[in-house]
C-alpha atoms as a PDB file:
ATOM      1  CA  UNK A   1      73.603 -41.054  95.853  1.00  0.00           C
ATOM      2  CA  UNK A   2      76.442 -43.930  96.083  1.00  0.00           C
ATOM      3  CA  UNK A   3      78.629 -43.263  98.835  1.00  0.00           C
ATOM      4  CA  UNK A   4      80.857 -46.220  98.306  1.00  0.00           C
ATOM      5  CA  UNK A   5      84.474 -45.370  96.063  1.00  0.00           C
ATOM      6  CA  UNK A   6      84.822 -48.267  94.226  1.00  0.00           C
ATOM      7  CA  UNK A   7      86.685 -48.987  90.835  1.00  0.00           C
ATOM      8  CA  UNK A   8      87.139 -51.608  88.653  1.00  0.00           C
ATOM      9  CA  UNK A   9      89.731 -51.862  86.288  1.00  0.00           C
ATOM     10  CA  UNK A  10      89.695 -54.628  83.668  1.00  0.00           C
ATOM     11  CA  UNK A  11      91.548 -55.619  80.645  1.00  0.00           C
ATOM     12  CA  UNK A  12      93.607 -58.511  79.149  1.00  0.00           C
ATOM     13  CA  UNK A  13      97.080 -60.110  79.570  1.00  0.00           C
ATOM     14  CA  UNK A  14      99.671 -57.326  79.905  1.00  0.00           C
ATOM     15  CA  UNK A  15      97.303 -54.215  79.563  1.00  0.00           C
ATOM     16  CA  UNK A  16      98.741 -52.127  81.950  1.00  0.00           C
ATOM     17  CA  UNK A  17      95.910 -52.779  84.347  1.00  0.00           C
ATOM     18  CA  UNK A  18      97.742 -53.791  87.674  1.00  0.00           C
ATOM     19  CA  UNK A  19     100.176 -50.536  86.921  1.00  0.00           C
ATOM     20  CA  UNK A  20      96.967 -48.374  86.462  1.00  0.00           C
ATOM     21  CA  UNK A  21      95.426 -49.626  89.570  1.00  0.00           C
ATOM     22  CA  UNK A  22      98.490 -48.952  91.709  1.00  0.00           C
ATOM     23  CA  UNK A  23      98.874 -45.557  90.403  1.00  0.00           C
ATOM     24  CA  UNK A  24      95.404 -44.743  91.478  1.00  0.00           C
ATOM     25  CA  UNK A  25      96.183 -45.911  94.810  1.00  0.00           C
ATOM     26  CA  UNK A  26      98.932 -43.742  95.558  1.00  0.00           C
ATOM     27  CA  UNK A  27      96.744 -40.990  94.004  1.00  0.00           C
ATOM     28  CA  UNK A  28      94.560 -41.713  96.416  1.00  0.00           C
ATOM     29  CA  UNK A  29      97.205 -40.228  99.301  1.00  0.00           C
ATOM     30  CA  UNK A  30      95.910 -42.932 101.631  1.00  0.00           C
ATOM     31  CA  UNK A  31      96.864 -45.928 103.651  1.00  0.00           C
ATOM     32  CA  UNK A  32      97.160 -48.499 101.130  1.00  0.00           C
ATOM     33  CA  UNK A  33      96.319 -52.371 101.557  1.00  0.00           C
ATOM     34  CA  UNK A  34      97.095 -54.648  98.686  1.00  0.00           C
ATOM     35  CA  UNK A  35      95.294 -57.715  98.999  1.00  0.00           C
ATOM     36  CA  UNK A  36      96.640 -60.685  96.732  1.00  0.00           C
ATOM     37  CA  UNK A  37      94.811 -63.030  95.273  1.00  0.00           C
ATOM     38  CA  UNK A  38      97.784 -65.158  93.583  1.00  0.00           C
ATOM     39  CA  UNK A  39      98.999 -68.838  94.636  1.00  0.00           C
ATOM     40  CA  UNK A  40     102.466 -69.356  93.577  1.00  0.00           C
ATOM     41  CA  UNK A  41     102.817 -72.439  91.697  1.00  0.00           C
ATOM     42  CA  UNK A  42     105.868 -72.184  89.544  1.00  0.00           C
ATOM     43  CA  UNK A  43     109.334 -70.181  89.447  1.00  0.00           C
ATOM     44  CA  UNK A  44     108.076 -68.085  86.405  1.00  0.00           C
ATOM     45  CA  UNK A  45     104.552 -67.030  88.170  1.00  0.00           C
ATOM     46  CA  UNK A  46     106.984 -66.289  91.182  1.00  0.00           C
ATOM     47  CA  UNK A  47     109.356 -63.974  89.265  1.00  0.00           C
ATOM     48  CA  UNK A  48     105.648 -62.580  88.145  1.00  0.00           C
ATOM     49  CA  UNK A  49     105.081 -62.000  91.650  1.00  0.00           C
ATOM     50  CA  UNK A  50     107.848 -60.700  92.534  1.00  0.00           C
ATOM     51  CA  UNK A  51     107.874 -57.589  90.043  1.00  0.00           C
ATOM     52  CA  UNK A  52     104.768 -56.797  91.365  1.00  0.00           C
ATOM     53  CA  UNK A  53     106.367 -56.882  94.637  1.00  0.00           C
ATOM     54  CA  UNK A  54     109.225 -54.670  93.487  1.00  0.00           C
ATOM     55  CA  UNK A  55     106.950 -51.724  91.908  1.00  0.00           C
ATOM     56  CA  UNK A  56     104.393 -51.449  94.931  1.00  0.00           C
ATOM     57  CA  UNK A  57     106.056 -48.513  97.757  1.00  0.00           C
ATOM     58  CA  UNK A  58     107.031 -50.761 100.571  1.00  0.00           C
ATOM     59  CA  UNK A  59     104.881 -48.415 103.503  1.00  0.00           C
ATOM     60  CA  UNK A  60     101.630 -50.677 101.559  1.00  0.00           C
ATOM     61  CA  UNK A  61     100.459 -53.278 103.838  1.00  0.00           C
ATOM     62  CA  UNK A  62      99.779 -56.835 101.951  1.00  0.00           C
ATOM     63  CA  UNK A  63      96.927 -59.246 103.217  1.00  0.00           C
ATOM     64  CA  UNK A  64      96.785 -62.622 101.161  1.00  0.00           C
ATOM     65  CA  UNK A  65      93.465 -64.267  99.963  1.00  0.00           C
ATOM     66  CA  UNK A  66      93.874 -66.564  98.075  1.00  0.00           C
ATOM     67  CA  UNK A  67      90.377 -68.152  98.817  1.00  0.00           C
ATOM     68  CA  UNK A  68      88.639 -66.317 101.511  1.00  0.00           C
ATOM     69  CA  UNK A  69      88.630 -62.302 100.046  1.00  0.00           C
ATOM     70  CA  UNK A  70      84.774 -61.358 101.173  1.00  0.00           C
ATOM     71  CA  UNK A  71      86.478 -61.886 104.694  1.00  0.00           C
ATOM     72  CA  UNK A  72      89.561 -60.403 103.845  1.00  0.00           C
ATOM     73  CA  UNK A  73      88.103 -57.534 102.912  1.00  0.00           C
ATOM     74  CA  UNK A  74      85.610 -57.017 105.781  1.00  0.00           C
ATOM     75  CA  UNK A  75      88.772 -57.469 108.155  1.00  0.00           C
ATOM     76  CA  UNK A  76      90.342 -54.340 106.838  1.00  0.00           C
ATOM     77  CA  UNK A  77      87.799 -52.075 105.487  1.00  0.00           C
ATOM     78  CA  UNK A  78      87.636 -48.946 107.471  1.00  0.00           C
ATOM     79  CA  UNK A  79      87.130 -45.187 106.315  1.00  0.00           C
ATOM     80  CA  UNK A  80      90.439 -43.365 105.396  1.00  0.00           C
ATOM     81  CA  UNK A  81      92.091 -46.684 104.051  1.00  0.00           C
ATOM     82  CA  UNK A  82      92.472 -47.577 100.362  1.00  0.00           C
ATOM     83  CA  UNK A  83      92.006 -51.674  99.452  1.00  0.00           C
ATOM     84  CA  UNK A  84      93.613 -52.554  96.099  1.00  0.00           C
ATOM     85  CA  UNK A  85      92.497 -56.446  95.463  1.00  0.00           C
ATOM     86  CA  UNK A  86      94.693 -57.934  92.968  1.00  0.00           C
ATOM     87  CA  UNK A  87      93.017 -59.521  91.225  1.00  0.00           C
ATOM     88  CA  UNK A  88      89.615 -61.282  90.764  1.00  0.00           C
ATOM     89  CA  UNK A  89      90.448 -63.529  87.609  1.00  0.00           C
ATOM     90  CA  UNK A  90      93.405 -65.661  89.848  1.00  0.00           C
ATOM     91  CA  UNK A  91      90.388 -65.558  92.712  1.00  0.00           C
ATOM     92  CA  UNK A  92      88.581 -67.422  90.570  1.00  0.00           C
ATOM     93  CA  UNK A  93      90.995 -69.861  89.225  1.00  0.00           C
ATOM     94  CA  UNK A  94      91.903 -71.133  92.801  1.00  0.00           C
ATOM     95  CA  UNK A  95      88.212 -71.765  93.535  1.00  0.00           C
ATOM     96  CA  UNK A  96      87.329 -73.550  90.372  1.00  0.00           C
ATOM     97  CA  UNK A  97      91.049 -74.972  89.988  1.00  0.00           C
ATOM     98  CA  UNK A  98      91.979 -75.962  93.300  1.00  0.00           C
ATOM     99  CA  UNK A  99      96.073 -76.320  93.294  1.00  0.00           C
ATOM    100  CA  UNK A 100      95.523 -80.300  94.865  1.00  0.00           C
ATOM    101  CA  UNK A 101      93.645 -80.470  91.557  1.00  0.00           C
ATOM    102  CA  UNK A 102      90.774 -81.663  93.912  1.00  0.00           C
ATOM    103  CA  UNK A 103      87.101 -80.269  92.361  1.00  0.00           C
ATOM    104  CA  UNK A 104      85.919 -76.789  92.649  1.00  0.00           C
ATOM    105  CA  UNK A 105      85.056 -75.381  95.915  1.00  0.00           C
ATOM    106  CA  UNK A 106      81.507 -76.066  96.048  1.00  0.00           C
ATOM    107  CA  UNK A 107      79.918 -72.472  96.952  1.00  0.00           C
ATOM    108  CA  UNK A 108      81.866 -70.442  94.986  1.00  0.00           C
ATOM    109  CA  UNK A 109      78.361 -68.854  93.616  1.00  0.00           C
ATOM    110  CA  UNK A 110      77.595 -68.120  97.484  1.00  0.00           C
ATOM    111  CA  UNK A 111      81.300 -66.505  97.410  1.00  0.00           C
ATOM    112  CA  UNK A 112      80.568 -64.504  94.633  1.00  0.00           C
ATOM    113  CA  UNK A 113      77.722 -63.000  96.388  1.00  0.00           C
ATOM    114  CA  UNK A 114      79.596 -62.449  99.766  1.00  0.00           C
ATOM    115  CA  UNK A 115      82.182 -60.168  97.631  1.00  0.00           C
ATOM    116  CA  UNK A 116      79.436 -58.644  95.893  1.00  0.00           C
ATOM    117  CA  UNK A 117      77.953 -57.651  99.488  1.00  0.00           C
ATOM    118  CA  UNK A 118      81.166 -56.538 100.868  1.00  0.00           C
ATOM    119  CA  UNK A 119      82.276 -54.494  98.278  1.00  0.00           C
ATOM    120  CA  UNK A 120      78.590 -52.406  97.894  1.00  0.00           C
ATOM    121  CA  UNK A 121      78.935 -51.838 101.561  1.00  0.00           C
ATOM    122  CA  UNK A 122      82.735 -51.039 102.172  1.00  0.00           C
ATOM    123  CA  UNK A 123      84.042 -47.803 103.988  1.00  0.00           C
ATOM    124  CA  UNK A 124      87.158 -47.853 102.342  1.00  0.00           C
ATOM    125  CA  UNK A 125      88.138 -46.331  98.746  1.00  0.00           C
ATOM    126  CA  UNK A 126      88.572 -50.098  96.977  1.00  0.00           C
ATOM    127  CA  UNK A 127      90.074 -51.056  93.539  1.00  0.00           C
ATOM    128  CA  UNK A 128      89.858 -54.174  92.291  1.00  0.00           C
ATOM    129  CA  UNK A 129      91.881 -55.717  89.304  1.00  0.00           C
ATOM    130  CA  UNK A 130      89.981 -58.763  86.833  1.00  0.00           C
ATOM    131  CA  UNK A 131      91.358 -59.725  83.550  1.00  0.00           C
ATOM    132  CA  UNK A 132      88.537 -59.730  80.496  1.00  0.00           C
ATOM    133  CA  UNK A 133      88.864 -62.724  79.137  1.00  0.00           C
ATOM    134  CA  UNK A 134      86.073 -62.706  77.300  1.00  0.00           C
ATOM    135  CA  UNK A 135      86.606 -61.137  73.657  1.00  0.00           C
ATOM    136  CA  UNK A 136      88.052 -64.404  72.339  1.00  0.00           C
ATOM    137  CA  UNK A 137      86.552 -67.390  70.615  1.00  0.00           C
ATOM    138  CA  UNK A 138      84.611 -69.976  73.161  1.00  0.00           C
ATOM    139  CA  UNK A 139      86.978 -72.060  74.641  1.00  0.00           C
ATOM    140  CA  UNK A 140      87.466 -75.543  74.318  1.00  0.00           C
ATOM    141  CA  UNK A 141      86.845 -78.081  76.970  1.00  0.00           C
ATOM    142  CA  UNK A 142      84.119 -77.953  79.913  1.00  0.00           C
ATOM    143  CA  UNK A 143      86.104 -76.630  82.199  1.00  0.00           C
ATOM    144  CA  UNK A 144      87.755 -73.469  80.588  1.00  0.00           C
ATOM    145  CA  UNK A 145      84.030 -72.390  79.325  1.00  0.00           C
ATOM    146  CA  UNK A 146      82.647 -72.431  82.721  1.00  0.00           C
ATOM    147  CA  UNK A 147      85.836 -70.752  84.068  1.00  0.00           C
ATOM    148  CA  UNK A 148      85.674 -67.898  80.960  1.00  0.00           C
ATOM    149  CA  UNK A 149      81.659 -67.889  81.800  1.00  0.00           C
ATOM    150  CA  UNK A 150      81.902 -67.638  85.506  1.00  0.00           C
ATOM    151  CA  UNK A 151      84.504 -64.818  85.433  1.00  0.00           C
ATOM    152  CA  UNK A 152      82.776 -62.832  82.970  1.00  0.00           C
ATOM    153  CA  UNK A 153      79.477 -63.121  85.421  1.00  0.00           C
ATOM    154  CA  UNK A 154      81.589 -61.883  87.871  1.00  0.00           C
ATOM    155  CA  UNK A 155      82.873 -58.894  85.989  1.00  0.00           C
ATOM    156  CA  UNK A 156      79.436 -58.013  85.224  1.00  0.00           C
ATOM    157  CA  UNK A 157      78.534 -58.507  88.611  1.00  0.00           C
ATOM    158  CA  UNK A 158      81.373 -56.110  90.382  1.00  0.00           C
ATOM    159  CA  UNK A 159      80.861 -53.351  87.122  1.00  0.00           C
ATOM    160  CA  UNK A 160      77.310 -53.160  88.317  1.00  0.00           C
ATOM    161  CA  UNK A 161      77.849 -51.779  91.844  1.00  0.00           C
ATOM    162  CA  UNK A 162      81.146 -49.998  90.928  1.00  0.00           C
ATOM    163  CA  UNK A 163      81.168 -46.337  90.459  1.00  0.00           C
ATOM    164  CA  UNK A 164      84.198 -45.987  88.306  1.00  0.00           C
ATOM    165  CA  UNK A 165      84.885 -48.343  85.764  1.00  0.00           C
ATOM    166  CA  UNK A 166      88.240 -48.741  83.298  1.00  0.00           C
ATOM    167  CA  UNK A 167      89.216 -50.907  80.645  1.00  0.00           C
ATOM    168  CA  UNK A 168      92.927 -51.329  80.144  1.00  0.00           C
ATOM    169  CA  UNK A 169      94.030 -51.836  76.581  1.00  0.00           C
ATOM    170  CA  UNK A 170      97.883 -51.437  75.573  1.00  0.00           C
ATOM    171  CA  UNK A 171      98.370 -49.146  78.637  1.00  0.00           C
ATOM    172  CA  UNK A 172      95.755 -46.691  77.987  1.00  0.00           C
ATOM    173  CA  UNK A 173      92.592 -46.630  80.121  1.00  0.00           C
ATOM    174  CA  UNK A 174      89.305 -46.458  78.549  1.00  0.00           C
ATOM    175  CA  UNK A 175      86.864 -44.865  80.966  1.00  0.00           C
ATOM    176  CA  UNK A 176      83.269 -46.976  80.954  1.00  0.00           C
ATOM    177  CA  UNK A 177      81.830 -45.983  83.701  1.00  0.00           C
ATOM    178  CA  UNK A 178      82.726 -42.815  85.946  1.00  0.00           C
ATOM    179  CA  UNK A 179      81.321 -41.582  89.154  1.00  0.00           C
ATOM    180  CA  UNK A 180      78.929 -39.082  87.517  1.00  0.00           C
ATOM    181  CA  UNK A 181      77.536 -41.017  84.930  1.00  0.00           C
ATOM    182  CA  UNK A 182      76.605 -45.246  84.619  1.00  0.00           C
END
């Protein structure tokens, strides 16, 4: 039996899947942490920011990460606590896009792993956000095809230990994996 609560809720640009995942963390009735991902690089991804900001009750607590989340995570996982991670797909972005526009951080793979490990072994209820980016046409350029490839290897990766998963398409959740079935 899995004794970890863990969800993952995917889906594309404007899906409704950060909404979703907040509403199943006040569901949840517990202590909410919403762990953010996001570097701000521009006053339109700001204003982005900030209607997040706006929508989330302001009794949640808010850790950044936008590099380090395996420890992020492991400094606030307890039982009785709900961890909303925001979301995996800018994650990724700032460790294969670096905002110096210096090269990827070298062990992102070994990252990837460490989130995988904290995740399958957290104490808290946890809900983590990821875009699917992957129903398009390959991308042009070296760089955008290992970015699309990496994050849908991660998707797979986080699906496969979560217990509940949910794909997000024009607001309405599609259930593909739920707690009593895989």
């Amino acid at each position: 039996m899995i004794s970890r609560d863990l969800t993952f809720v995917l889906g594309g640009a404007r899906s409704g899947k950060s909404l979703h995942a907040e509403g199943l963390a006040t569901a949840s009735a517990l202590p909410v942490t919403y762990v953010a991902t996001a570097r701000i690089g521009d006053d339109e991804f700001a204003a982005r920011v900030a209607r997040h900001r706006e929508r989330r009750p302001v009794h949640w607590s808010l850790l950044e990460a936008p590099l380090d989340l395996p420890q992020a995570l492991a400094s606030i996982d307890q039982p009785g606590q709900c961890v909303l991670i925001d979301c995996l797909t800018l994650w990724l972005a700032n460790l294969l896009c670096p905002a110096d526009g210096s090269q990827p951080v070298v062990d992102y793979l070994a990252r990837f792993a460490m989130l995988e490990e904290a995740l399958a072994q957290a104490r808290a209820k946890i809900i983590v956000v990821s875009n699917e980016i992957g129903l398009g046409v390959v991308p042009l350029g070296a760089a955008t095809r290992l970015y699309v490839d990496e994050l849908g290897r991660l998707n797979q990766r986080i699906a496969a230990i979560s217990t509940q998963v949910t794909m997000m398409v024009a607001g309405l959740p599609l259930h593909l994996k739920t707690a009593d079935r895989s």
